[in-house]
PDB file of N, CA and C in Angstrom:
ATOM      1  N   UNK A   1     -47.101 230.482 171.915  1.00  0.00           N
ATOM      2  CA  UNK A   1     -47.584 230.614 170.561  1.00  0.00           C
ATOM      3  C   UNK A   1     -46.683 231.603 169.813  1.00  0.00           C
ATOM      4  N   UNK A   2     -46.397 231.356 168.477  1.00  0.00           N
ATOM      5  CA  UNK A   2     -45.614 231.932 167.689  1.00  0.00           C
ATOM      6  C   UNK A   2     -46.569 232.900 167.203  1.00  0.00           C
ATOM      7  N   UNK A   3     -45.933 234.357 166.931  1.00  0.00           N
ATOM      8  CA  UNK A   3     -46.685 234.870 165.892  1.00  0.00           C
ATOM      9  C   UNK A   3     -45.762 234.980 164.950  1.00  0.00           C
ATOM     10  N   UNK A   4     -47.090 235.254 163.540  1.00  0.00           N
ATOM     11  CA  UNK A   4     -46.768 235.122 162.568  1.00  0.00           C
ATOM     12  C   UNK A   4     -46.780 236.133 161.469  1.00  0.00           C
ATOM     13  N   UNK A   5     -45.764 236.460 160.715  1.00  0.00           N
ATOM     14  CA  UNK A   5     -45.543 237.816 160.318  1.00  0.00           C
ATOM     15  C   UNK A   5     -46.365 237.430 158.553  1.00  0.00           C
ATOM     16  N   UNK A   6     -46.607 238.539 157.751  1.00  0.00           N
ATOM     17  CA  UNK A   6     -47.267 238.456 156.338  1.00  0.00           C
ATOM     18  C   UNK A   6     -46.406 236.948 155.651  1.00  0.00           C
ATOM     19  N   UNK A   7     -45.400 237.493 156.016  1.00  0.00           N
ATOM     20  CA  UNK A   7     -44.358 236.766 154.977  1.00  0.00           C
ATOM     21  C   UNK A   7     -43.937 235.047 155.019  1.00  0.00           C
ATOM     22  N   UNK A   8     -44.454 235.043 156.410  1.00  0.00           N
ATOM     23  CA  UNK A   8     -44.272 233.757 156.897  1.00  0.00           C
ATOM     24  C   UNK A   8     -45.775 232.885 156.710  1.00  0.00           C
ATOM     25  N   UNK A   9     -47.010 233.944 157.203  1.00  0.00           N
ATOM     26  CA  UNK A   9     -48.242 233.828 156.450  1.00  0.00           C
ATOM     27  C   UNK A   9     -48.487 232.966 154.852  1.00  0.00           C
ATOM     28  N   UNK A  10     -47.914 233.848 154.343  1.00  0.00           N
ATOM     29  CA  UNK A  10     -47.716 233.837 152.730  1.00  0.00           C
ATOM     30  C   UNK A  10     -47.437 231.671 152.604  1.00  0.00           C
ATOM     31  N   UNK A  11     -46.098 231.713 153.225  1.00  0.00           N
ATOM     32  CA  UNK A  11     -45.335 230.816 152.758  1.00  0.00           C
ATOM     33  C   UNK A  11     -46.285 229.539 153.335  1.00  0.00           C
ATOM     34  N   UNK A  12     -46.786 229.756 154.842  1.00  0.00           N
ATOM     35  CA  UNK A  12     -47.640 228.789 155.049  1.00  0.00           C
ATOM     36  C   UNK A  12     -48.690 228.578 153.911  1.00  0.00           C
ATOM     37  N   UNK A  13     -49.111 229.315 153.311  1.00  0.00           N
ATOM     38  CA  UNK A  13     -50.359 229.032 152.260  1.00  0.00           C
ATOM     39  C   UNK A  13     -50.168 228.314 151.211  1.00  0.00           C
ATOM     40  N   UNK A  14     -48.623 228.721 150.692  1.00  0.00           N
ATOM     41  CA  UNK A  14     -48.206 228.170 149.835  1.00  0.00           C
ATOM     42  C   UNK A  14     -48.213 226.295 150.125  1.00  0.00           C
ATOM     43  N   UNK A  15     -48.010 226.688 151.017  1.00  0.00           N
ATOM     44  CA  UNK A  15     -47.432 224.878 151.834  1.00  0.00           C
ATOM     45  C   UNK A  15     -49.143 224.625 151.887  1.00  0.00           C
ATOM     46  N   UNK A  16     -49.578 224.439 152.477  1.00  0.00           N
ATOM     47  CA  UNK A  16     -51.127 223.949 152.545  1.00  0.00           C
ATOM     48  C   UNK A  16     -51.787 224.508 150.889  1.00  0.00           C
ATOM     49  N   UNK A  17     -51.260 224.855 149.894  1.00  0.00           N
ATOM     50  CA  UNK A  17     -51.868 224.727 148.709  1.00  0.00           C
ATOM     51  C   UNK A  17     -51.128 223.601 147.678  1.00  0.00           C
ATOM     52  N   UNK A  18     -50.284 223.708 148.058  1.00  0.00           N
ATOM     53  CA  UNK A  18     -49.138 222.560 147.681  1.00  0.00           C
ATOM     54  C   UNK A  18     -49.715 221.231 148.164  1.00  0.00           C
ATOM     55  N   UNK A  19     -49.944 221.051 149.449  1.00  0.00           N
ATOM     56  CA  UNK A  19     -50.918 219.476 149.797  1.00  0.00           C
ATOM     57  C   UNK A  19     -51.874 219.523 149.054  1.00  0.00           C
ATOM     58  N   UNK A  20     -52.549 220.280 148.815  1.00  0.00           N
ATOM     59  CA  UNK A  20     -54.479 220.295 148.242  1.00  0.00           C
ATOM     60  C   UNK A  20     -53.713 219.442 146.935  1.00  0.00           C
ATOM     61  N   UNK A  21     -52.665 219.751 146.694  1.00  0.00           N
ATOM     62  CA  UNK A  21     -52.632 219.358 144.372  1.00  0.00           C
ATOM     63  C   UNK A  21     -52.692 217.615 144.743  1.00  0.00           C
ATOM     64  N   UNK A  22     -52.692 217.237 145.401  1.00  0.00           N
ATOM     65  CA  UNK A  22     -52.980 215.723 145.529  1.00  0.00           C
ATOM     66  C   UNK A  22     -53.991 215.675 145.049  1.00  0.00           C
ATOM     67  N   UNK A  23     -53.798 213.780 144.125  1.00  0.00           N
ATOM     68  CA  UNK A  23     -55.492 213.630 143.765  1.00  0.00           C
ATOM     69  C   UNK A  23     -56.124 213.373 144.840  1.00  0.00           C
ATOM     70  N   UNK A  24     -57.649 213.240 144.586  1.00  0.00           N
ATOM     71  CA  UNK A  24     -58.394 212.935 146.174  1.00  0.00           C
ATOM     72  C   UNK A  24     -59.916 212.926 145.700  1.00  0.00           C
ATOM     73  N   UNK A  25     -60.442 211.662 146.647  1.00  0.00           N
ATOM     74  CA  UNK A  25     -61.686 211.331 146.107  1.00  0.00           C
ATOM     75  C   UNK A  25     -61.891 211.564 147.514  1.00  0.00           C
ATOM     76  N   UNK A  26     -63.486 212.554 148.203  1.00  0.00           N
ATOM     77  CA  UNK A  26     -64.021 211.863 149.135  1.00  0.00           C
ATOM     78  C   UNK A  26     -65.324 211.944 148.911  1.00  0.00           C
ATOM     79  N   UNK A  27     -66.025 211.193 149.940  1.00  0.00           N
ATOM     80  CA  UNK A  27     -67.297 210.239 149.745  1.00  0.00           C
ATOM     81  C   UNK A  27     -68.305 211.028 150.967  1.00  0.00           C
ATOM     82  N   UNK A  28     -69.100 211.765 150.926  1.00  0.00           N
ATOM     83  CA  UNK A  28     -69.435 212.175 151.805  1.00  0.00           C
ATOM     84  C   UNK A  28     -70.620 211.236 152.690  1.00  0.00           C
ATOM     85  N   UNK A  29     -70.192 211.003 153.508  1.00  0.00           N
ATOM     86  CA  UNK A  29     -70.457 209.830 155.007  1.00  0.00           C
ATOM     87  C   UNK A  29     -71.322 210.379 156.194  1.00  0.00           C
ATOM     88  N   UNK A  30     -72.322 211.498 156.006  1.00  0.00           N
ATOM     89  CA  UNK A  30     -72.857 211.762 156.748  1.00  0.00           C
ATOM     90  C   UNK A  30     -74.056 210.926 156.829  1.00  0.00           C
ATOM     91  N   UNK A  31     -75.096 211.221 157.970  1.00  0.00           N
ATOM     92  CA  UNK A  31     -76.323 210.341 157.787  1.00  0.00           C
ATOM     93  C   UNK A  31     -77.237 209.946 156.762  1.00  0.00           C
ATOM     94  N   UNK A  32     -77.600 211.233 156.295  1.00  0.00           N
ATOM     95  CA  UNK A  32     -78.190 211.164 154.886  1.00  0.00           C
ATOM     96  C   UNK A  32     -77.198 210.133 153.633  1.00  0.00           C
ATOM     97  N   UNK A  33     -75.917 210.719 153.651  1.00  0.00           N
ATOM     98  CA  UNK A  33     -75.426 209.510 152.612  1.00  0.00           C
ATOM     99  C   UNK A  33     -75.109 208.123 152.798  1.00  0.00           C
ATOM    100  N   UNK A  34     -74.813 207.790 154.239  1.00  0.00           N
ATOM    101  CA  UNK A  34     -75.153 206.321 154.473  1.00  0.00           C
ATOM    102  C   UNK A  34     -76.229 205.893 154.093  1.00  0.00           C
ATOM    103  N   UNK A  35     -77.284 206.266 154.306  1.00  0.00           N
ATOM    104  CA  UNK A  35     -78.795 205.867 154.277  1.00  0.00           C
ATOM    105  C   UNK A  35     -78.925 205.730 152.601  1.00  0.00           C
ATOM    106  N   UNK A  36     -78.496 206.871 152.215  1.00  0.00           N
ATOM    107  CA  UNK A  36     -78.827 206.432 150.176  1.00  0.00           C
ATOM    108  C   UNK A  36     -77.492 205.617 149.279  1.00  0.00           C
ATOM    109  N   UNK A  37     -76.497 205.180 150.655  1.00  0.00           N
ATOM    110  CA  UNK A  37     -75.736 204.296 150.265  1.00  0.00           C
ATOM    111  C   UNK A  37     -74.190 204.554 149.937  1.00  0.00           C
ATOM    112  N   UNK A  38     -73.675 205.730 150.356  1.00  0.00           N
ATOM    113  CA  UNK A  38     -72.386 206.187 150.387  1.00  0.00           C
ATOM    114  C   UNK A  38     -71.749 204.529 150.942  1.00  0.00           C
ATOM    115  N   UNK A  39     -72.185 204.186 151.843  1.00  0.00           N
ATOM    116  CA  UNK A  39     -71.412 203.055 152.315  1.00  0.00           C
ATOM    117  C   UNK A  39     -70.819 202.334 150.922  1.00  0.00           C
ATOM    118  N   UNK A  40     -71.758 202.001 150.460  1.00  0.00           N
ATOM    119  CA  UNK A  40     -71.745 201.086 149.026  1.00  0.00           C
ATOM    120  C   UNK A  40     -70.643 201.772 148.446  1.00  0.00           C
ATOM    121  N   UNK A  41     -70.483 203.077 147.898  1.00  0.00           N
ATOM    122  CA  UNK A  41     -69.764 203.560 146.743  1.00  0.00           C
ATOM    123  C   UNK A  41     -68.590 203.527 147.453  1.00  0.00           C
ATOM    124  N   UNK A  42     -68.395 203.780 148.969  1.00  0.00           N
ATOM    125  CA  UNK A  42     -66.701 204.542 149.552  1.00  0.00           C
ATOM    126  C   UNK A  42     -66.354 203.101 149.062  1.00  0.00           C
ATOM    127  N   UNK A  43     -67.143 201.464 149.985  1.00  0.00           N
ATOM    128  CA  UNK A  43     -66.373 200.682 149.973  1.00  0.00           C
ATOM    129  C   UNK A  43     -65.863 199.992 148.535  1.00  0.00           C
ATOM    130  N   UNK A  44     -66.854 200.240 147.021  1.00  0.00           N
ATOM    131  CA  UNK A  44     -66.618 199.680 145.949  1.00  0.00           C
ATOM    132  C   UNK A  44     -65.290 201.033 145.152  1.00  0.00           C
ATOM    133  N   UNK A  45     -65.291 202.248 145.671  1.00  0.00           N
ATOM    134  CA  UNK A  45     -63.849 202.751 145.481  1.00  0.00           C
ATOM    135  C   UNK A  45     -62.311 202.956 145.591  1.00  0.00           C
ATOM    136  N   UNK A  46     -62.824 202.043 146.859  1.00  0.00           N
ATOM    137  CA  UNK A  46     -61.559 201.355 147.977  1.00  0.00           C
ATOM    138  C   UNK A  46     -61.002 200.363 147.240  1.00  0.00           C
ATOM    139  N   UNK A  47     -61.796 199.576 146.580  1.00  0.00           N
ATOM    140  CA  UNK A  47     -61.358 198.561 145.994  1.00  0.00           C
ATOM    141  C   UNK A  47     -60.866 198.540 145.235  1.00  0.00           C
ATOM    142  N   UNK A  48     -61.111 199.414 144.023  1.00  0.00           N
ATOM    143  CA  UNK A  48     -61.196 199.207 142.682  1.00  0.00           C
ATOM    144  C   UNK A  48     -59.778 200.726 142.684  1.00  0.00           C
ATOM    145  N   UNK A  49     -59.320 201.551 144.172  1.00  0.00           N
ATOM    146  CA  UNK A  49     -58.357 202.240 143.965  1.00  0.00           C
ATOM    147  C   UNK A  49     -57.480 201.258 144.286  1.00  0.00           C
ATOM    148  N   UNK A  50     -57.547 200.345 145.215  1.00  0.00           N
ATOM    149  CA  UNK A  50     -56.327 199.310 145.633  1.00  0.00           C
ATOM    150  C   UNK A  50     -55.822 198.271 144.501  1.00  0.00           C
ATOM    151  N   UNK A  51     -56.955 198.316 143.910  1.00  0.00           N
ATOM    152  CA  UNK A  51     -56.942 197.157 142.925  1.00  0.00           C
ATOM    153  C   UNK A  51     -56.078 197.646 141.359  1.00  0.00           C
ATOM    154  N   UNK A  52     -56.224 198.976 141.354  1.00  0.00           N
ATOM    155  CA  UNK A  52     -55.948 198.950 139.894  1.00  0.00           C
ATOM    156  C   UNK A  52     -54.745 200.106 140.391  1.00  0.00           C
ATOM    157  N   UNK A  53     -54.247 200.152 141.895  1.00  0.00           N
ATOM    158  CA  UNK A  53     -52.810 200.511 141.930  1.00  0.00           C
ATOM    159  C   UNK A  53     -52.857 202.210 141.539  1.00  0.00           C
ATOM    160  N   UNK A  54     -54.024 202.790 141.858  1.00  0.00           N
ATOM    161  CA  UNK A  54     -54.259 204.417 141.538  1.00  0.00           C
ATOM    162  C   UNK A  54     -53.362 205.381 142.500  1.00  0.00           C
ATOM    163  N   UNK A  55     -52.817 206.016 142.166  1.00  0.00           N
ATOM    164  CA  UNK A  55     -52.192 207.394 143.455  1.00  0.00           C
ATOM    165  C   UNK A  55     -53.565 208.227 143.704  1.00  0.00           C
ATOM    166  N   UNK A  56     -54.284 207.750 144.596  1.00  0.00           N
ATOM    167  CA  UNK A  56     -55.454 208.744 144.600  1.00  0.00           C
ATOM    168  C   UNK A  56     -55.492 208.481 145.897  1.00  0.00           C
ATOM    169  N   UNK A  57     -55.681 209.647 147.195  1.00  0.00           N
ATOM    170  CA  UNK A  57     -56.264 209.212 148.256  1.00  0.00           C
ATOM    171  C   UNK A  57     -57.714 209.254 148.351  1.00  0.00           C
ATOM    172  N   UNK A  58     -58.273 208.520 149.194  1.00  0.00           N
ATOM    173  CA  UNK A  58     -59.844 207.930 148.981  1.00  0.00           C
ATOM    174  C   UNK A  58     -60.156 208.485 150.713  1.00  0.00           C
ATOM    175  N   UNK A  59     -60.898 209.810 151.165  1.00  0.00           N
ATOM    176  CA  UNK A  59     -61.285 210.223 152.334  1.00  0.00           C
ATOM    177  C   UNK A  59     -62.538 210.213 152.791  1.00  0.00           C
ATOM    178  N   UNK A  60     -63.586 209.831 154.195  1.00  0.00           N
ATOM    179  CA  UNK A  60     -64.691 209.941 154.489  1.00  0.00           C
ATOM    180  C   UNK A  60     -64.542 211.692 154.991  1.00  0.00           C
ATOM    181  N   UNK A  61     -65.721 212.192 154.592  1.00  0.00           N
ATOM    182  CA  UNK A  61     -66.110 213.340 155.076  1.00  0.00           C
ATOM    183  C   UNK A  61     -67.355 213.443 155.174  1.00  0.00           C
ATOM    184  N   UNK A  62     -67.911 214.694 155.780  1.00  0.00           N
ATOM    185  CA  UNK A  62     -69.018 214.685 156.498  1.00  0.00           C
ATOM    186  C   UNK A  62     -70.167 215.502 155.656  1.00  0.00           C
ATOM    187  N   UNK A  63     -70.993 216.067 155.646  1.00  0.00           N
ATOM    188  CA  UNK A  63     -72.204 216.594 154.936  1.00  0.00           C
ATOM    189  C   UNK A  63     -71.482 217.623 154.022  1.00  0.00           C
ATOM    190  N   UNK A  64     -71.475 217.722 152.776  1.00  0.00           N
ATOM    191  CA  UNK A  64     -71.083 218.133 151.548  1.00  0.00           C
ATOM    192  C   UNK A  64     -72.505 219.318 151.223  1.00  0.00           C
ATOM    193  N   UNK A  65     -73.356 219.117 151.889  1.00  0.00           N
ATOM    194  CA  UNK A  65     -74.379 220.299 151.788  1.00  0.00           C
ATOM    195  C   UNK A  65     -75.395 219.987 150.986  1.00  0.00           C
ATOM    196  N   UNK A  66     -75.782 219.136 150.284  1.00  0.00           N
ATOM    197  CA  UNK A  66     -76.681 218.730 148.923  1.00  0.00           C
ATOM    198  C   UNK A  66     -77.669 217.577 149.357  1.00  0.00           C
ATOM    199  N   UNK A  67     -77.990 217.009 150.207  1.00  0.00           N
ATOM    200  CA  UNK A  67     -78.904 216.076 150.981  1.00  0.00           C
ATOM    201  C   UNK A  67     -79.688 215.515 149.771  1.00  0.00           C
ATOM    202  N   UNK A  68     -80.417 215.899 148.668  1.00  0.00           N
ATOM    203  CA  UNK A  68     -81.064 215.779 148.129  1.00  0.00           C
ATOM    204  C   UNK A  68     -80.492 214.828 147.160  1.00  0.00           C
ATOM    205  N   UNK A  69     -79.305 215.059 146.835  1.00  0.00           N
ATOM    206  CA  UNK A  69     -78.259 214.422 145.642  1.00  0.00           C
ATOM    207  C   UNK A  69     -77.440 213.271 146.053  1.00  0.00           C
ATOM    208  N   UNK A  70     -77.731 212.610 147.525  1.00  0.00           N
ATOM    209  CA  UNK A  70     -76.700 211.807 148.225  1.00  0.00           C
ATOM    210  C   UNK A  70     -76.735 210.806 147.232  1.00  0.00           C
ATOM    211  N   UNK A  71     -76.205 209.239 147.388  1.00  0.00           N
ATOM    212  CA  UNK A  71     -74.798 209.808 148.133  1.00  0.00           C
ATOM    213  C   UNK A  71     -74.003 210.825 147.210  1.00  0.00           C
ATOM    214  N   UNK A  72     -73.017 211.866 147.196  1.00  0.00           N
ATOM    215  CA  UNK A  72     -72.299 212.380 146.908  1.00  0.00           C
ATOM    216  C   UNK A  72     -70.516 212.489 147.061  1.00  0.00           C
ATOM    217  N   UNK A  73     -69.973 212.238 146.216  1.00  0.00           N
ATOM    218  CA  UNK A  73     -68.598 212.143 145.641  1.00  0.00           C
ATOM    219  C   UNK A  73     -67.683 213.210 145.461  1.00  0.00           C
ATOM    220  N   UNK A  74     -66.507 214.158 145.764  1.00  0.00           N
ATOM    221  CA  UNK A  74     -66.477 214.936 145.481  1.00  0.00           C
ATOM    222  C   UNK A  74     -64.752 214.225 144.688  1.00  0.00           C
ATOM    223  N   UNK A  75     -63.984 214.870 143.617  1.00  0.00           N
ATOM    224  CA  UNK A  75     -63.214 214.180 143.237  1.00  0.00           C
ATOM    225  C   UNK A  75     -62.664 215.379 142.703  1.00  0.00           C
ATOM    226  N   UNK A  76     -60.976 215.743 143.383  1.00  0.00           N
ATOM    227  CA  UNK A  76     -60.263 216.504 142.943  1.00  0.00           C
ATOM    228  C   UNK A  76     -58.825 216.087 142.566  1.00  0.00           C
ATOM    229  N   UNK A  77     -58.046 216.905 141.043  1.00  0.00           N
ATOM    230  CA  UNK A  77     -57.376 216.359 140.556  1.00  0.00           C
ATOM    231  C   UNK A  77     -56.168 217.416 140.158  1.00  0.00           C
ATOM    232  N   UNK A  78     -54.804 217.403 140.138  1.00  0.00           N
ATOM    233  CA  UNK A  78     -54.099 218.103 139.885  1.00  0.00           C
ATOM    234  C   UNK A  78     -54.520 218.693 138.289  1.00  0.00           C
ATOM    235  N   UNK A  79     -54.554 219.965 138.462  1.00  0.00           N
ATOM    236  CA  UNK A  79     -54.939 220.729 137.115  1.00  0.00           C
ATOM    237  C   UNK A  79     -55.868 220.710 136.577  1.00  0.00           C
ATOM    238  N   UNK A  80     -56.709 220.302 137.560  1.00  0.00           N
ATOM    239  CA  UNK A  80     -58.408 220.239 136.358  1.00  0.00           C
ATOM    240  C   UNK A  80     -59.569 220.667 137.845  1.00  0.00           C
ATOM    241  N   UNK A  81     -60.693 221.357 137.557  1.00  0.00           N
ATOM    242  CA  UNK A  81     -61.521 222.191 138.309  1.00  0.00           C
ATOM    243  C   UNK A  81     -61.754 220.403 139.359  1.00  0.00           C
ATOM    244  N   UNK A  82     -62.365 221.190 140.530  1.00  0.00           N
ATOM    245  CA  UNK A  82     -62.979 219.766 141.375  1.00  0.00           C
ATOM    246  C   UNK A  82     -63.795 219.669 141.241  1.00  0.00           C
ATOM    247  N   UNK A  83     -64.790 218.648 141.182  1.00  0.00           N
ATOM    248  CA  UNK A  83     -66.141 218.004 140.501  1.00  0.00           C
ATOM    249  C   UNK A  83     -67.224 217.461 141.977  1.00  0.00           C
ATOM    250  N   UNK A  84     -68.470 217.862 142.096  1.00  0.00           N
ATOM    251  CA  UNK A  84     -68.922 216.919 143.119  1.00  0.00           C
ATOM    252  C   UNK A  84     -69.816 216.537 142.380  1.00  0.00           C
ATOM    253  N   UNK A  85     -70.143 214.820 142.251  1.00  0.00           N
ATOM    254  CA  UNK A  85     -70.705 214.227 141.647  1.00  0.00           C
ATOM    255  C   UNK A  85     -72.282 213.646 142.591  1.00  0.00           C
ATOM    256  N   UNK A  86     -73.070 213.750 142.059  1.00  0.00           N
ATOM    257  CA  UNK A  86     -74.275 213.921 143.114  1.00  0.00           C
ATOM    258  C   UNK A  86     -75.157 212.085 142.452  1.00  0.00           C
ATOM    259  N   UNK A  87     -75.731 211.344 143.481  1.00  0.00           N
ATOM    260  CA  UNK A  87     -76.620 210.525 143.105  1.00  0.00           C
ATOM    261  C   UNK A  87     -75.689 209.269 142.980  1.00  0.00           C
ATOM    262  N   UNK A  88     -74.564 209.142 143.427  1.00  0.00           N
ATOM    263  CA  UNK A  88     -73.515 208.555 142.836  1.00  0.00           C
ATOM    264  C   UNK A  88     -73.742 206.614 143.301  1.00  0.00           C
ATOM    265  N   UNK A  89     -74.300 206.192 141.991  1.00  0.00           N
ATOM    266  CA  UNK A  89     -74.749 204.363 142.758  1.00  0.00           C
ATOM    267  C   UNK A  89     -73.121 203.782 142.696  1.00  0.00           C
ATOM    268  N   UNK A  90     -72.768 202.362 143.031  1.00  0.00           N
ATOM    269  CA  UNK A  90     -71.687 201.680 142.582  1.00  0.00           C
ATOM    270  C   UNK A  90     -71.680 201.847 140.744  1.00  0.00           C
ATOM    271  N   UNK A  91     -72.636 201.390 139.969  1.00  0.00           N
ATOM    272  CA  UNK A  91     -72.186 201.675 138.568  1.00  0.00           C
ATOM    273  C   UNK A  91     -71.709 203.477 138.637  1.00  0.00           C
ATOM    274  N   UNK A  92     -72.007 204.357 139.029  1.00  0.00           N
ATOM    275  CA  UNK A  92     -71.770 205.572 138.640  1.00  0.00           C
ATOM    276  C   UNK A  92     -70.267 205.744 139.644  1.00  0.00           C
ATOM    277  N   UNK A  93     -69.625 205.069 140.567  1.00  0.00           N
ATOM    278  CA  UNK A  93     -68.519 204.705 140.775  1.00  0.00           C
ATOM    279  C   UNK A  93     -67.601 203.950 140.198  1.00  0.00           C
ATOM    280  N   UNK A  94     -67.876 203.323 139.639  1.00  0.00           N
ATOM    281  CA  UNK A  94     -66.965 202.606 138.116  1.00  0.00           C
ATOM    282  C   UNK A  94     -66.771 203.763 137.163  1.00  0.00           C
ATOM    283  N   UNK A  95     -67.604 204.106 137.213  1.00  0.00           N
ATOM    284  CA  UNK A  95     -67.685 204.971 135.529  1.00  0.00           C
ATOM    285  C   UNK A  95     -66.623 206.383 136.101  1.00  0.00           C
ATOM    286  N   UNK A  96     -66.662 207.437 137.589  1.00  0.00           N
ATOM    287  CA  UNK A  96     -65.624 207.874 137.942  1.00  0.00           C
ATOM    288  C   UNK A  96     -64.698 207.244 137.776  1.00  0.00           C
ATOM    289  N   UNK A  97     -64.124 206.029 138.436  1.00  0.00           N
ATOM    290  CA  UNK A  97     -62.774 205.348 138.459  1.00  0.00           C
ATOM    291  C   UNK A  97     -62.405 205.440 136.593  1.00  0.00           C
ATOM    292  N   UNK A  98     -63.199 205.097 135.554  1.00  0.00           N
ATOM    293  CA  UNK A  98     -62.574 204.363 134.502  1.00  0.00           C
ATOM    294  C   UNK A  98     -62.479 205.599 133.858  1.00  0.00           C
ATOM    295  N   UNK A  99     -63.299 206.780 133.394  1.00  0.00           N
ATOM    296  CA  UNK A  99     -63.757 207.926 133.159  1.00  0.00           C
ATOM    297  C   UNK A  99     -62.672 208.997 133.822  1.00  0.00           C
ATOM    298  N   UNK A 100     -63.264 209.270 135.025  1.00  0.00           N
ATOM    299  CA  UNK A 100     -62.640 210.739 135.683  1.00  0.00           C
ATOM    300  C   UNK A 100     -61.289 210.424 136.043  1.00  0.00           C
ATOM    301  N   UNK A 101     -61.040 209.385 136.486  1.00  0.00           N
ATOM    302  CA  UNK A 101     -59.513 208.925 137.094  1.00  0.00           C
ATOM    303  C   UNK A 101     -58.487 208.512 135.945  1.00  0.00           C
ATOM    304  N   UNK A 102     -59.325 207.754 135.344  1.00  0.00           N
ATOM    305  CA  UNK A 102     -58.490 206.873 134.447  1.00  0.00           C
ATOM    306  C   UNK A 102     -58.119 207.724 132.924  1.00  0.00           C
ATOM    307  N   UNK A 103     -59.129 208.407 132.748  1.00  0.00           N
ATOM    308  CA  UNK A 103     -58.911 209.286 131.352  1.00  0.00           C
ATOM    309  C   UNK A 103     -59.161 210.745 131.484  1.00  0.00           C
ATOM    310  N   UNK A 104     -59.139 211.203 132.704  1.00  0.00           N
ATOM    311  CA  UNK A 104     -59.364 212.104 132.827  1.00  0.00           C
ATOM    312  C   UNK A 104     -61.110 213.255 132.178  1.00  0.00           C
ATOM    313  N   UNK A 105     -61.558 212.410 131.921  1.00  0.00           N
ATOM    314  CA  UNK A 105     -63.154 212.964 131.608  1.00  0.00           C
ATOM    315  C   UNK A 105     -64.047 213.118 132.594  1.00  0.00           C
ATOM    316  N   UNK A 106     -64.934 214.215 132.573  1.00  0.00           N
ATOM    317  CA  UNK A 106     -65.942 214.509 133.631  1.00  0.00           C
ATOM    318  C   UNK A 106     -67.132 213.439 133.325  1.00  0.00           C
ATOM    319  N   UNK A 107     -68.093 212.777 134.044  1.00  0.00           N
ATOM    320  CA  UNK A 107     -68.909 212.157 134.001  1.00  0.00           C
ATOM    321  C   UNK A 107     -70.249 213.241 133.891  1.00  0.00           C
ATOM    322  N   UNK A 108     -70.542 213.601 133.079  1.00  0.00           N
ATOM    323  CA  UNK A 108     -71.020 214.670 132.903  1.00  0.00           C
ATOM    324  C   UNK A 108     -72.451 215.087 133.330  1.00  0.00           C
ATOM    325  N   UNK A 109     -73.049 213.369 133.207  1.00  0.00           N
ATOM    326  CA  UNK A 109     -74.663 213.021 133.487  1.00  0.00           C
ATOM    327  C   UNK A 109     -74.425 213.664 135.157  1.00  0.00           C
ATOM    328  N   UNK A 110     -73.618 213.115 135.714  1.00  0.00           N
ATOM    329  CA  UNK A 110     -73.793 212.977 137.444  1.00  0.00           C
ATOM    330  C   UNK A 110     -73.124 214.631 137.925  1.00  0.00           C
ATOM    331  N   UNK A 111     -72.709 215.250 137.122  1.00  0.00           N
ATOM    332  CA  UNK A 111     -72.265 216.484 137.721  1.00  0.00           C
ATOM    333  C   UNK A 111     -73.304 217.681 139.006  1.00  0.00           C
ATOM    334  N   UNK A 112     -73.039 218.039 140.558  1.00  0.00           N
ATOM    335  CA  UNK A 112     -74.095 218.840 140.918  1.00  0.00           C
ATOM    336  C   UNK A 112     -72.758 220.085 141.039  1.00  0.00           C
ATOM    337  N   UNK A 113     -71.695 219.853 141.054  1.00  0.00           N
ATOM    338  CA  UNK A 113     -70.729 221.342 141.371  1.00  0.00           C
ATOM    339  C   UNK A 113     -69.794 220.938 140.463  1.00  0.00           C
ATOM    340  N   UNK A 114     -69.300 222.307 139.958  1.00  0.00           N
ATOM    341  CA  UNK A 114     -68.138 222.312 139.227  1.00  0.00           C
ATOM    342  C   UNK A 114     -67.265 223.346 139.774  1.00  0.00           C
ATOM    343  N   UNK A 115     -66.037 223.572 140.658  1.00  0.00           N
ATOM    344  CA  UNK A 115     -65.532 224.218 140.805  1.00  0.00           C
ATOM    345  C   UNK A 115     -64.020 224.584 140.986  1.00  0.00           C
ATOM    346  N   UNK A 116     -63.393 225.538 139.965  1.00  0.00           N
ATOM    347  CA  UNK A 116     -62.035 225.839 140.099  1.00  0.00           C
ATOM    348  C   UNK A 116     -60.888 225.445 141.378  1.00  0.00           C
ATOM    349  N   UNK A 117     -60.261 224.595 141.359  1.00  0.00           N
ATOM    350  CA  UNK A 117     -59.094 224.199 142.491  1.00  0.00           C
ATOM    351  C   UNK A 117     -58.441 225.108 143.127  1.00  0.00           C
TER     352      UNK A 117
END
């Protein structure tokens, strides 16, 4: 194992903050959001990112913490705060894609976090 000095520290962070500026949608896929239908939204975002040719990566992840709000969306974007969108049906997945992706606007009804990148 290497150790690692401040400076080399530093530069790693830089590098793993540099990946984060990717866009990135994920869908949180735990039990609770299968059950209120995450399935539905990951697979109608898959589509409609393949389809309309988006640079966005589209990731399953696991309990987002909000059980109450499933399924839940979280959608982060170079230069603008990251959004987790709570309650999220297939229509409220269109309206991200055409809205948050496409024009850059928050969907404002579905907002449960708003937070700085």
């Amino acid at each position: 194992m290497v150790k690692l000095d401040l400076e080399r520290l530093k530069a790693f962070r830089e590098e793993l903050r540099g990946r984060d500026r990717r866009d990135y949608i994920k869908v949180g896929m735990s039990t609770c959001g299968i059950a209120a239908g995450a399935d539905k939204v990951y697979a109608l975002l898959k589509e409609e990112i393949e389809k309309r040719g988006l640079a966005v990566s589209l990731e399953k992840c696991g309990c987002l913490g909000m059980c109450f709000a499933e399924p839940l969306v979280e959608v982060g974007m170079a230069g603008a705060p990251v959004v987790i969108y709570g309650r999220v049906d297939t229509s409220v997945a269109h309206r991200i894609i055409d809205e948050h992706l496409c024009c850059g606007r928050i969907v404002s009804d579905h907002v449960y976090e708003l937070r700085r990148s």
